[in-house]
N, C-alpha and C. Protein backbone atom coordinates (compact mmCIF):
# COMPACT_ATOMS: atom_id res chain seq x y z
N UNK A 1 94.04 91.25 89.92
CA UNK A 1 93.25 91.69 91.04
C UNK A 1 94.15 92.41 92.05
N UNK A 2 93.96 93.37 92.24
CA UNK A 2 94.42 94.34 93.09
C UNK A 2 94.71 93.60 94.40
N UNK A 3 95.40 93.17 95.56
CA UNK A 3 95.51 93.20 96.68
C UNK A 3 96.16 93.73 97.90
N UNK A 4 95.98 94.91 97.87
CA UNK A 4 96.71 95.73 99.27
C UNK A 4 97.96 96.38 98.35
N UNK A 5 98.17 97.03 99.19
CA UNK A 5 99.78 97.93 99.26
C UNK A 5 101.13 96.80 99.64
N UNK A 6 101.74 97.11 98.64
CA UNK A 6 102.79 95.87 98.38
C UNK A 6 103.86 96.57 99.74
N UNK A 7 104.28 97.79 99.79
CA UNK A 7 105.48 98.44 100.43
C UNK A 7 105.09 99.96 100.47
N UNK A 8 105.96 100.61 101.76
CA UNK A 8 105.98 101.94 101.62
C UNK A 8 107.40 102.45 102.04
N UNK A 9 107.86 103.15 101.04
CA UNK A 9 109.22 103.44 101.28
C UNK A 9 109.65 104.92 102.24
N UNK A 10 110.47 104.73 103.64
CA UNK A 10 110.39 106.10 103.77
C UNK A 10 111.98 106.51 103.13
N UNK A 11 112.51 107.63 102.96
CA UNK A 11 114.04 108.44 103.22
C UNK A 11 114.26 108.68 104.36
N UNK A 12 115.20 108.36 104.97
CA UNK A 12 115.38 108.50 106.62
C UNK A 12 116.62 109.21 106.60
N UNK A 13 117.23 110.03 107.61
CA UNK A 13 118.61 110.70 107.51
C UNK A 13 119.43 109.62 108.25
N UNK A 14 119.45 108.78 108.90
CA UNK A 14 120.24 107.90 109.16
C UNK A 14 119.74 106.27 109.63
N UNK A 15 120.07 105.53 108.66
CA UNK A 15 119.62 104.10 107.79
C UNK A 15 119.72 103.12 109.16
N UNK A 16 121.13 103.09 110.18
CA UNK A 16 121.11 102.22 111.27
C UNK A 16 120.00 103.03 112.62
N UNK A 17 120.56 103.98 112.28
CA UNK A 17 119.59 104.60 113.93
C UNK A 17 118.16 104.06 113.46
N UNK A 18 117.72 104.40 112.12
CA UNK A 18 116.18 104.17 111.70
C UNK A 18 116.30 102.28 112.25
N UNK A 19 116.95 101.57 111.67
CA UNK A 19 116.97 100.77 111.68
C UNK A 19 116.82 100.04 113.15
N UNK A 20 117.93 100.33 114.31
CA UNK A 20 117.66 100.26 115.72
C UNK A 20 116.20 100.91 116.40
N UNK A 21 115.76 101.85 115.73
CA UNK A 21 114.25 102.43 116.47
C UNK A 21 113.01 101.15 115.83
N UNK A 22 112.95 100.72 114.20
CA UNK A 22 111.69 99.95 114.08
C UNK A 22 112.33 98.47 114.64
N UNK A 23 113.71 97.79 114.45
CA UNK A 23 113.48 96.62 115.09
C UNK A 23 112.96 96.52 116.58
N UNK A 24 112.97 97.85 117.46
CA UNK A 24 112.90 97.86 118.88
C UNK A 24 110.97 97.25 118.35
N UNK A 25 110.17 97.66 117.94
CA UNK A 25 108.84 97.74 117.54
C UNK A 25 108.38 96.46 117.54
N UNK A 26 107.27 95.94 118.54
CA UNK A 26 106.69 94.98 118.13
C UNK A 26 106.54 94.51 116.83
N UNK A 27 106.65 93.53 115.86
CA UNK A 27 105.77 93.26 114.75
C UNK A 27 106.61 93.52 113.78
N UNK A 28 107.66 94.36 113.58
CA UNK A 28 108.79 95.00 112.62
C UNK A 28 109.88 93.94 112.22
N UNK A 29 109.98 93.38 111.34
CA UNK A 29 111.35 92.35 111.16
C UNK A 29 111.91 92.16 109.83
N UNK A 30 113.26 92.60 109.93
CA UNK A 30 114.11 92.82 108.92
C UNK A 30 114.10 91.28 107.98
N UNK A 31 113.22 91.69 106.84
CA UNK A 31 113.50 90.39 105.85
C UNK A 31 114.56 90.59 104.68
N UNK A 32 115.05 91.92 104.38
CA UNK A 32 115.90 92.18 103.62
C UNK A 32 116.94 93.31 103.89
N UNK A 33 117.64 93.13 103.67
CA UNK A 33 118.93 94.43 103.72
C UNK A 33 120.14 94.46 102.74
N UNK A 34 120.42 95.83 101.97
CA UNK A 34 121.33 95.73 100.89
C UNK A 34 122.13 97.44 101.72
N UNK A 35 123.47 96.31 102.26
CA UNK A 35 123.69 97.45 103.26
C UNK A 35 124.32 98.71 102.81
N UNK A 36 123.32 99.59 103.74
CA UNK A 36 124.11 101.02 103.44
C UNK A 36 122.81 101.59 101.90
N UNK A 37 121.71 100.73 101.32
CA UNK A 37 121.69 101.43 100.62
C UNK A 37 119.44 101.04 100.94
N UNK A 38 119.02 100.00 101.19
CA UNK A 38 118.07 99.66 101.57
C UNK A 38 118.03 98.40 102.72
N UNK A 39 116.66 98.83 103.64
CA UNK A 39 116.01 97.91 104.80
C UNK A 39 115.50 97.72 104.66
N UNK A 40 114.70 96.31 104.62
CA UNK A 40 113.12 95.70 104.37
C UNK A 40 112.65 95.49 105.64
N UNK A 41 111.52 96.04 105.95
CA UNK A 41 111.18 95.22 107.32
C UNK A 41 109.88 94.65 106.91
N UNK A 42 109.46 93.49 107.24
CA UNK A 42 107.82 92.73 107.40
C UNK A 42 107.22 93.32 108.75
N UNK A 43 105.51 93.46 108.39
CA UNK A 43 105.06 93.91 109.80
C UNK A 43 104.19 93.39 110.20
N UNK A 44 104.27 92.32 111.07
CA UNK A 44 103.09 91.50 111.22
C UNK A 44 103.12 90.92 110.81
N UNK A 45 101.83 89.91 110.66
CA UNK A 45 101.64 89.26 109.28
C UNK A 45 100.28 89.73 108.16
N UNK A 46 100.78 90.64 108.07
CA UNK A 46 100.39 91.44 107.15
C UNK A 46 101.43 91.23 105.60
N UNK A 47 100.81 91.63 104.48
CA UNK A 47 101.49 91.53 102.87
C UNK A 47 102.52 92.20 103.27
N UNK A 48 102.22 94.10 103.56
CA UNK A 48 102.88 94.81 102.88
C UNK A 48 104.58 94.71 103.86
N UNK A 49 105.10 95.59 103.42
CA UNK A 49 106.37 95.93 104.06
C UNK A 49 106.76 97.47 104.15
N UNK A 50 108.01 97.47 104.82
CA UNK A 50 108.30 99.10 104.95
C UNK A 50 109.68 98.97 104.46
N UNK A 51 109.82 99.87 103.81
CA UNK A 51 111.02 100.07 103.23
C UNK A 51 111.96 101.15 103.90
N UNK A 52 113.20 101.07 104.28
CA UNK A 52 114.02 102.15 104.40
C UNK A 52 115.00 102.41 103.65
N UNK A 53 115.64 103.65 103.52
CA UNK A 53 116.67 104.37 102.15
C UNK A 53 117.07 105.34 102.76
N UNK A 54 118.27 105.72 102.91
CA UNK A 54 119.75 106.75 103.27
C UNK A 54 118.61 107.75 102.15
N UNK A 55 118.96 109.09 102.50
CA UNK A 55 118.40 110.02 101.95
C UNK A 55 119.17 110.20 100.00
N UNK A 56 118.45 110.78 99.64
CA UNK A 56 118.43 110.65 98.50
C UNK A 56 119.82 112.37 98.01
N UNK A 57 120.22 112.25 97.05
CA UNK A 57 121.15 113.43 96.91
C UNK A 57 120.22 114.53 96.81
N UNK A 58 120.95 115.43 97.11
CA UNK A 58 120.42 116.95 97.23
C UNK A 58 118.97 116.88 97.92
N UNK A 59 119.21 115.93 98.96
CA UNK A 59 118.36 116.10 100.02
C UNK A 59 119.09 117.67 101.07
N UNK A 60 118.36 118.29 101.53
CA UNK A 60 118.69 119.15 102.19
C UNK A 60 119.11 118.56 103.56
N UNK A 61 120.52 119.46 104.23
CA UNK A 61 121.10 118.88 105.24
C UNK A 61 120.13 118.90 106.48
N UNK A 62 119.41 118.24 107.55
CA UNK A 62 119.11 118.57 108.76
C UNK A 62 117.28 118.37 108.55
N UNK A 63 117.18 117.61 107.19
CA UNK A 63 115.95 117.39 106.49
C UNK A 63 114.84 117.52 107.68
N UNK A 64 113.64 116.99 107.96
CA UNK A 64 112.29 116.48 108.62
C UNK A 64 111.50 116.17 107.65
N UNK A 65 111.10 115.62 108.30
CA UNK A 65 108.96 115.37 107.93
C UNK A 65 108.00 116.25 108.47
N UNK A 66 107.44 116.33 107.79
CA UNK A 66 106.43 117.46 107.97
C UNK A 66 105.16 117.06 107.38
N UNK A 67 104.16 116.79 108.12
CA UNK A 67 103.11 116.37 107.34
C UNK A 67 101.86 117.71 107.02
N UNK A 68 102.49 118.69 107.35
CA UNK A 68 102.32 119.37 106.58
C UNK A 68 102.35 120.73 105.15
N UNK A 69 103.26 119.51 104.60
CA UNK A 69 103.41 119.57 103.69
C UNK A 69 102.61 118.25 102.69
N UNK A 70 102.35 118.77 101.22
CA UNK A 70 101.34 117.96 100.44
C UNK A 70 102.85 116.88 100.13
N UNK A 71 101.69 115.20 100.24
CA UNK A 71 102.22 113.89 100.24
C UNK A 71 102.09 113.36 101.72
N UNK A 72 102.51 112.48 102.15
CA UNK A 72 102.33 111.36 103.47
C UNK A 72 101.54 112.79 104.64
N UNK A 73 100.94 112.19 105.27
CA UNK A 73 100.41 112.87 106.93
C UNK A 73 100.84 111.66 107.62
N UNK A 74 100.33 110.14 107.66
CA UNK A 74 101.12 109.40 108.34
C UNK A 74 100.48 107.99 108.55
N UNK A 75 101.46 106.95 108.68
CA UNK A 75 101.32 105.69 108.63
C UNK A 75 100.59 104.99 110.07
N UNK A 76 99.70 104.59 109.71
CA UNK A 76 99.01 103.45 110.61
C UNK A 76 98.81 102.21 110.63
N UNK A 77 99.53 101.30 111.77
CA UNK A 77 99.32 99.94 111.85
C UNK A 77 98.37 99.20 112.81
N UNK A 78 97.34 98.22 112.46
CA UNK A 78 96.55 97.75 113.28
C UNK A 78 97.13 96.89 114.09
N UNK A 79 96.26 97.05 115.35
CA UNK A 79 96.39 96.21 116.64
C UNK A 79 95.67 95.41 116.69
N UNK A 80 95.37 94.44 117.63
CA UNK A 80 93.73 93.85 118.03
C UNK A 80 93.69 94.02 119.13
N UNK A 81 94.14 94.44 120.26
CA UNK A 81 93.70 95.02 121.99
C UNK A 81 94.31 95.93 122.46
N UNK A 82 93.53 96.29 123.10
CA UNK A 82 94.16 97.42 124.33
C UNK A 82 95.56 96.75 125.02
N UNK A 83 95.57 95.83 125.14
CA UNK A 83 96.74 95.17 125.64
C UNK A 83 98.06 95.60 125.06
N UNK A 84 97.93 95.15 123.56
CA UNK A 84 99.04 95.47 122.98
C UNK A 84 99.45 96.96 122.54
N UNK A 85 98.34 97.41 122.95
CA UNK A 85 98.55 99.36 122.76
C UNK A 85 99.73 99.22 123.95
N UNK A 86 99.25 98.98 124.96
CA UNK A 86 99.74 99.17 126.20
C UNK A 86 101.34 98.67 126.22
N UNK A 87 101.47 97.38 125.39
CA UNK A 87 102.82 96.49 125.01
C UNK A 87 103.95 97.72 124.59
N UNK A 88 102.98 98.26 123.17
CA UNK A 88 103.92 99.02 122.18
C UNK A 88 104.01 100.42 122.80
N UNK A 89 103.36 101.10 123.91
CA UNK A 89 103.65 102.25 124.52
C UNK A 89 104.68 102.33 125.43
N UNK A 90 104.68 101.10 126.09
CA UNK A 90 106.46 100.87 126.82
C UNK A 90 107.43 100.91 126.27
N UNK A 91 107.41 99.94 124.99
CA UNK A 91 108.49 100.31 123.74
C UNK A 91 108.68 101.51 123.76
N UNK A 92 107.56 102.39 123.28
CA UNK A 92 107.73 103.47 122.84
C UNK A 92 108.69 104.71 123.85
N UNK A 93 108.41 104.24 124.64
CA UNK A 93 108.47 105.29 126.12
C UNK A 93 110.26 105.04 126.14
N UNK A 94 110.57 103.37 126.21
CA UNK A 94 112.00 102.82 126.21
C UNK A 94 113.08 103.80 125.24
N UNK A 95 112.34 103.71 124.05
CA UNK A 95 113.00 104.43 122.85
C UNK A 95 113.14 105.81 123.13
N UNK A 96 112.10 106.70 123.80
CA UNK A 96 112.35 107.85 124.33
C UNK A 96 111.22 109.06 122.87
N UNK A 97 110.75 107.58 122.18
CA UNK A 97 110.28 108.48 120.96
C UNK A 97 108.90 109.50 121.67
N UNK A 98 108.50 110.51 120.37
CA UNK A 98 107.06 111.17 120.79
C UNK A 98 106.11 110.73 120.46
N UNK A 99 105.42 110.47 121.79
CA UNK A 99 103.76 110.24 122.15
C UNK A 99 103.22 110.57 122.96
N UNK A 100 101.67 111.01 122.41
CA UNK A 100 100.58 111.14 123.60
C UNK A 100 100.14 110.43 124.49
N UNK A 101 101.00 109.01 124.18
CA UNK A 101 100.48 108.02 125.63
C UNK A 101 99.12 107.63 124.52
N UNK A 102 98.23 106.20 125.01
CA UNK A 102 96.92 105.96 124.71
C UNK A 102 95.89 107.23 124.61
N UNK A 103 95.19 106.54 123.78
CA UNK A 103 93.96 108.32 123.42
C UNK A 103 93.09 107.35 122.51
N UNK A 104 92.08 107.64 122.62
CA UNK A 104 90.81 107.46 121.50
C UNK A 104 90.89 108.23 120.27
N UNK A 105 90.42 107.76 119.26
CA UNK A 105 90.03 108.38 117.98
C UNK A 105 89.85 109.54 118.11
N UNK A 106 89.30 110.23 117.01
CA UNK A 106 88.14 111.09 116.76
C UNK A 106 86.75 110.85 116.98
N UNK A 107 86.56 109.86 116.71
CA UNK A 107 85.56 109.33 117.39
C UNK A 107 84.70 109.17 118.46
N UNK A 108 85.65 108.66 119.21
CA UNK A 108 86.01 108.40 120.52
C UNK A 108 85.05 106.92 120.44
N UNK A 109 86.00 106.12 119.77
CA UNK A 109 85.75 105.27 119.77
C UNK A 109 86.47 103.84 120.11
N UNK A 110 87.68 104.26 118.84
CA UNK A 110 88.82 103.22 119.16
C UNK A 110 90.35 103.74 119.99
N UNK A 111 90.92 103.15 120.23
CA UNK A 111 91.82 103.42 121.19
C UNK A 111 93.27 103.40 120.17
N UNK A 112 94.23 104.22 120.30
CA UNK A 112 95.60 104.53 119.97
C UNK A 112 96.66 105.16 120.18
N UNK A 113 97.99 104.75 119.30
CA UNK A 113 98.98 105.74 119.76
C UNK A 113 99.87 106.44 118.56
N UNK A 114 99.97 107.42 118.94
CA UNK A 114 100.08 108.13 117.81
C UNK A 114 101.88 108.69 118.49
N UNK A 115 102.48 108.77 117.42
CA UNK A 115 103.91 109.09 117.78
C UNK A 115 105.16 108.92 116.76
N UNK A 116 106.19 109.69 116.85
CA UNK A 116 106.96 109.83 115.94
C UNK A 116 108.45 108.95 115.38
N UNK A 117 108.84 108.96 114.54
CA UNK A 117 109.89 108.11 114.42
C UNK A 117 111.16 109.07 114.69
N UNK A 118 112.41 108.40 114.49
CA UNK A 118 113.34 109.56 114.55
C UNK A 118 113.66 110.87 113.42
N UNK A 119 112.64 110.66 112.77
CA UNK A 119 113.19 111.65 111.41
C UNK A 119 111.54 112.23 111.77
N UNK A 120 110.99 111.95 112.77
CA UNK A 120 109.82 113.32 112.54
C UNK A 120 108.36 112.50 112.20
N UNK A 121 108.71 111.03 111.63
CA UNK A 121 107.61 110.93 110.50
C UNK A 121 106.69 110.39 111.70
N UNK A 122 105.60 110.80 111.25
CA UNK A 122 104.13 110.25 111.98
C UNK A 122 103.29 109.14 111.52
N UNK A 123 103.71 108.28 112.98
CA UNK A 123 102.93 106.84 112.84
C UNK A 123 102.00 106.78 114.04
N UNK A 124 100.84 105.57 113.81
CA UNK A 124 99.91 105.33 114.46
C UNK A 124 99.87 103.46 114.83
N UNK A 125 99.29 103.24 116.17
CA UNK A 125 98.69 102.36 116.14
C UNK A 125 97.54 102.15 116.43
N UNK A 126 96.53 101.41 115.80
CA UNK A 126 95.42 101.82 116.15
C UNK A 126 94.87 100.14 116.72
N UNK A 127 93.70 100.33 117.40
CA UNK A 127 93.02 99.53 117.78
C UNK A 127 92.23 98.95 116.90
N UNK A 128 92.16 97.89 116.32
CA UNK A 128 91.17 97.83 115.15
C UNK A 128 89.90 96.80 115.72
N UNK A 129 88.89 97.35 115.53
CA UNK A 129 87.52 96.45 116.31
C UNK A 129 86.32 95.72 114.71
């Protein structure tokens, strides 16, 4: 029986900086590390995990993310209040990363924050009702 997404692995250009930006993150906690080559973090208490990895060879120097390009557009983790939007947007602000600050859906329904890691990649938190 199928249950959820076990892990998602990103390539990051540098393994500690990545590493210092998600432990800053509410909910993010290193359950594994094989140093220098993989980071496990748990998120929540949620199954899955996030994986991090030093870029791969003949990665191009000065790499990004780009979600648009075909594969990932970008990772979203649930909240349960406006509160904790509000928690993880100070983080966010601390870190110096990019965000729009709180915003509603498409919808305009649920409330989130949408913003980048240090390699570019696009994550979300969302309000989940």
């Amino acid at each position: 029986m199928v249950r959820g997404f076990h892990h998602v692995t990103l390539n990051v250009s540098d393994l500690q900086r990545s590493r210092r930006f998600y432990e800053a993150l509410p909910g993010f906690v290193v359950d594994q590390e094989v140093p220098g080559r993989k980071l496990r973090f748990r998120i929540g208490d949620a199954a899955a995990r996030l994986v991090l990895r030093p870029p791969l060879p003949g990665t191009p120097e000065g790499d990004q993310f780009s979600e648009k390009r075909i594969g990932l557009d970008h990772v979203a983790i649930g909240v349960s209040s406006r509160e904790e939007l509000e928690a993880i947007l100070k983080v966010l602000n601390d870190l110096g990363a990019e965000t729009d600050g709180i915003h509603l859906d498409r919808a305009g329904e649920a409330a989130m924050i949408t913003f980048r890691d240090p390699d570019h990649i696009q994550w979300e938190f969302f309000e989940e009702r």
